[in-house]
C-alpha atoms as a PDB file:
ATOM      1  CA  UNK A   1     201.659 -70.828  29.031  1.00  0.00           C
ATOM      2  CA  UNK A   2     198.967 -67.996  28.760  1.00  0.00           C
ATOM      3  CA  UNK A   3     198.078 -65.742  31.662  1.00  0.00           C
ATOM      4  CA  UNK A   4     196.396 -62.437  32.073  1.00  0.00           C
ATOM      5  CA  UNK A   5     198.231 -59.061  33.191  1.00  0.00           C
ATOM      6  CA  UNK A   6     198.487 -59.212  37.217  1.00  0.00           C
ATOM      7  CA  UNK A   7     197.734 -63.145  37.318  1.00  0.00           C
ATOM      8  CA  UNK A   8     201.253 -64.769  39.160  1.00  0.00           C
ATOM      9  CA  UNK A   9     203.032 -67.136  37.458  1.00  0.00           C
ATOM     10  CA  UNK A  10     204.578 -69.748  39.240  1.00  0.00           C
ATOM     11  CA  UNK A  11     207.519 -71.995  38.278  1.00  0.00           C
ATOM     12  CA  UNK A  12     208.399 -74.977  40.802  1.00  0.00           C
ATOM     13  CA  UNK A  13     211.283 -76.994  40.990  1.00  0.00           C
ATOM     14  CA  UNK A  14     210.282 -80.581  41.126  1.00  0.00           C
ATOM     15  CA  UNK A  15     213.910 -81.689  39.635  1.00  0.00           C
ATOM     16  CA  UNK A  16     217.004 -82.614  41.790  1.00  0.00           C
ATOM     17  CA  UNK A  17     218.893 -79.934  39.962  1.00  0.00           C
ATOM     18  CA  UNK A  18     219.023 -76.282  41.042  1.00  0.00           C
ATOM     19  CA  UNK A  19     217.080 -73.927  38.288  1.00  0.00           C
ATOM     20  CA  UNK A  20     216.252 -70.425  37.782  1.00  0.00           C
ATOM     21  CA  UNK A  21     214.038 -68.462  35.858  1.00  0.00           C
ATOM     22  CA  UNK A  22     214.947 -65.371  33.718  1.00  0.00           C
ATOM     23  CA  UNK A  23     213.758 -62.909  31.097  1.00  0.00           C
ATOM     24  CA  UNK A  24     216.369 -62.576  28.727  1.00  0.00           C
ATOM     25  CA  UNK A  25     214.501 -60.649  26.280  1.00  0.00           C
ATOM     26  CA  UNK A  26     212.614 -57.912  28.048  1.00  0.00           C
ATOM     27  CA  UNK A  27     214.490 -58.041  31.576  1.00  0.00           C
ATOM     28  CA  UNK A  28     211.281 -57.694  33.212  1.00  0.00           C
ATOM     29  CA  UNK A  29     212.137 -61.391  35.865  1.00  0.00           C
ATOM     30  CA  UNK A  30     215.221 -62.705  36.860  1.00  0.00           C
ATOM     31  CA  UNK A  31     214.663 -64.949  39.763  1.00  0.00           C
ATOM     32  CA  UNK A  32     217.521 -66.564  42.589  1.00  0.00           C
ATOM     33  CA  UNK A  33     218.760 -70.325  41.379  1.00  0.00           C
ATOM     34  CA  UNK A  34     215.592 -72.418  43.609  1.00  0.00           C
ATOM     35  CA  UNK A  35     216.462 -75.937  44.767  1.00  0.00           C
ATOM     36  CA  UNK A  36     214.279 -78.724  44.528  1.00  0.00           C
ATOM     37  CA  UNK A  37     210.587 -78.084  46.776  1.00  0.00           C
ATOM     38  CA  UNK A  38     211.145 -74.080  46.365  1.00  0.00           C
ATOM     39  CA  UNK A  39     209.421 -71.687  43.868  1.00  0.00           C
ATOM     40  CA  UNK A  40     209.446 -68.056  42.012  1.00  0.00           C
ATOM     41  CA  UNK A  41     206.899 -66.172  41.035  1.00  0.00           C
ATOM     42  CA  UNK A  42     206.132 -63.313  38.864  1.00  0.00           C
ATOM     43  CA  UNK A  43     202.849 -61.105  37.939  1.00  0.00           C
ATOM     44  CA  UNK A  44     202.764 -59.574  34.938  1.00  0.00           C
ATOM     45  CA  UNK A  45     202.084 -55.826  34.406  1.00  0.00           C
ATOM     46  CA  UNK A  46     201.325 -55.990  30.677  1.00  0.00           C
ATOM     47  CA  UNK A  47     200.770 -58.006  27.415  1.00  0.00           C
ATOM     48  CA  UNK A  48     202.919 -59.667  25.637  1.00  0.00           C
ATOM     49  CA  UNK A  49     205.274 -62.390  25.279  1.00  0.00           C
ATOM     50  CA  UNK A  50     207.979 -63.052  27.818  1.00  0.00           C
ATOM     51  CA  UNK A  51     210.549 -65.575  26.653  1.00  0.00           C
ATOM     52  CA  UNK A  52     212.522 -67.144  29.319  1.00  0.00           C
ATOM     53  CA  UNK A  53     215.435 -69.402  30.686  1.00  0.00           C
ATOM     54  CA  UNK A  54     217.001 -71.528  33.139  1.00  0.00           C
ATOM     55  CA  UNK A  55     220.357 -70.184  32.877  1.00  0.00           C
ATOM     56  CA  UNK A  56     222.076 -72.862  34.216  1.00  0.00           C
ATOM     57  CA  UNK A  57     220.446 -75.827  32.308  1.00  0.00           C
ATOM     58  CA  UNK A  58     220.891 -74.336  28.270  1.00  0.00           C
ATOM     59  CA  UNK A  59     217.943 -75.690  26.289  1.00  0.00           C
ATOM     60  CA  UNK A  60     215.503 -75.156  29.137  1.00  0.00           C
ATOM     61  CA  UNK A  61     213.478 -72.506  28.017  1.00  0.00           C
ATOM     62  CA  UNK A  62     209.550 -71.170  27.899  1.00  0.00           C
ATOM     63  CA  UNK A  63     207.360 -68.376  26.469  1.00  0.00           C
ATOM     64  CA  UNK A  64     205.006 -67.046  28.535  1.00  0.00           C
ATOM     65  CA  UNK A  65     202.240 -65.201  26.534  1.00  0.00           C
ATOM     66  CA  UNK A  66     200.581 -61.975  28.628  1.00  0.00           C
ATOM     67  CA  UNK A  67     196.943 -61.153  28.056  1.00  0.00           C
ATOM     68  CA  UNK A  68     194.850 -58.130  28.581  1.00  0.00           C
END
């Protein structure tokens, strides 16, 4: 996904499974595991790309791309 700095992100569990989003790379997100129906979200200060996990679920994994 592409957003611009200070636009939120957010990630929504739609899967019977407890997830979680985190920022391995950069450290900038870690979110609480968020049960099916509940959400996290993160704005961006800067550009970049954020690459990011479920930590529970190996494999699941994103890049997020930051724009001015």
């Amino acid at each position: 996904a592409t957003v611009k700095v200070g636009q939120a992100v957010k990630w929504v569990n739609q899967d019977s499974a407890p997830h979680d989003a985190t920022d391995e790379d950069t450290g900038q997100f870690k979110s609480d595991q968020f049960p099916k129906g509940e959400s996290f979200e993160f704005t961006p200060k800067k550009p970049g790309e954020i690459n990011y996990v479920c930590t529970l679920h190996p494999g699941m994994e994103g890049t997020l791309t930051v724009t001015q």
